[in-house]
Protein backbone atom coordinates (compact mmCIF):
# COMPACT_ATOMS: atom_id res chain seq x y z
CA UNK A 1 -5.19 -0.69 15.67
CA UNK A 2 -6.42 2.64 16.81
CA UNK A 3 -6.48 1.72 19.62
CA UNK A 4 -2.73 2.40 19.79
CA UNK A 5 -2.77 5.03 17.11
CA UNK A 6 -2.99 8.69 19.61
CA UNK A 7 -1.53 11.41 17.91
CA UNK A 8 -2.37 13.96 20.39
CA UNK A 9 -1.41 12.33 23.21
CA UNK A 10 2.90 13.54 24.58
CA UNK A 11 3.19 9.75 25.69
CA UNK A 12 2.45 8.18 22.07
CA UNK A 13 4.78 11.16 20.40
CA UNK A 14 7.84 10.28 22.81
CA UNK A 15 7.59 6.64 21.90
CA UNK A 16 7.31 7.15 18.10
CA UNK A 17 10.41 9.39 19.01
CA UNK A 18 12.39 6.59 20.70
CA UNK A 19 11.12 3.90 17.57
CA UNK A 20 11.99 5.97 15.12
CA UNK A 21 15.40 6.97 16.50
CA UNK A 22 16.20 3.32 17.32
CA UNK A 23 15.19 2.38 13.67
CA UNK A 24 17.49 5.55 12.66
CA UNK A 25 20.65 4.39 14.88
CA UNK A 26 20.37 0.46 13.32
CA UNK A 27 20.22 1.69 9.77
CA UNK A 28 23.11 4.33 9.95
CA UNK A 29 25.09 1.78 11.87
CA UNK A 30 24.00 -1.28 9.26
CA UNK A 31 24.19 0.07 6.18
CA UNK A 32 25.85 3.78 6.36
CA UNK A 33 22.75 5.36 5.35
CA UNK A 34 21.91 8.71 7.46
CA UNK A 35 25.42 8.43 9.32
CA UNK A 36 25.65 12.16 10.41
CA UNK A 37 21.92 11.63 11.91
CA UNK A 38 22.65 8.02 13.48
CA UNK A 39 25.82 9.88 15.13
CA UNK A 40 24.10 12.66 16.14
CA UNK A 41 21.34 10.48 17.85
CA UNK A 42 23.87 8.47 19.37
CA UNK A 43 25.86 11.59 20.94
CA UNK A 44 22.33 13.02 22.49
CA UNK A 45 21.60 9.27 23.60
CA UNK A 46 24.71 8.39 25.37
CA UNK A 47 25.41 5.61 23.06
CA UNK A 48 22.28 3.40 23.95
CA UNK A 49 22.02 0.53 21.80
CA UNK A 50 19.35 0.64 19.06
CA UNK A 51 17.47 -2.35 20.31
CA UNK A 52 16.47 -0.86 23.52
CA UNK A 53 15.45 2.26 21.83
CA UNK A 54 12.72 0.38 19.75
CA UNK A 55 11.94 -0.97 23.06
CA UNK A 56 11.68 1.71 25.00
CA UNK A 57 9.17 2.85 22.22
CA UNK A 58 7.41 0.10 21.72
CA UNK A 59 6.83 -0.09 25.48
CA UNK A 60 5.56 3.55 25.81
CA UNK A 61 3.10 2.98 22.98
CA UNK A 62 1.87 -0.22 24.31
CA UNK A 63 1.14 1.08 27.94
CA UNK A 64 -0.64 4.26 26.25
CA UNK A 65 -2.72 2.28 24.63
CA UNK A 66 -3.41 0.05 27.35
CA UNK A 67 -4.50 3.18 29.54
């Protein structure tokens, strides 16, 4: 698990960015919860789908902790 867990590293920081935005977009859009933030993501995104957002994340943390 800490293996994964590298707070000071800009690689970890932008994927926790991307999870947590993904996470953001699917809630707003799911339950109307945080709908000014979930549109505001999605205007700076270009409309990307949550889904690959989480990925995107996911991915970054996973190959960061791979390195």
């Amino acid at each position: 698990m800490t293996k994964y867990f590298k707070p000071k590293s800009l690689t970890w920081w932008a994927g926790i960015s991307s999870l947590s935005a993904g996470v953001v977009v699917a809630v707003s859009s799911s339950f109307g919860v945080l709908e000014p933030v979930g549109s505001f993501i999605n205007a700076l995104t270009g409309d990307i789908a949550p889904s690959i957002m989480v990925l995107y994340g996911l991915t970054a943390i996973g190959l960061r902790g791979a390195l």
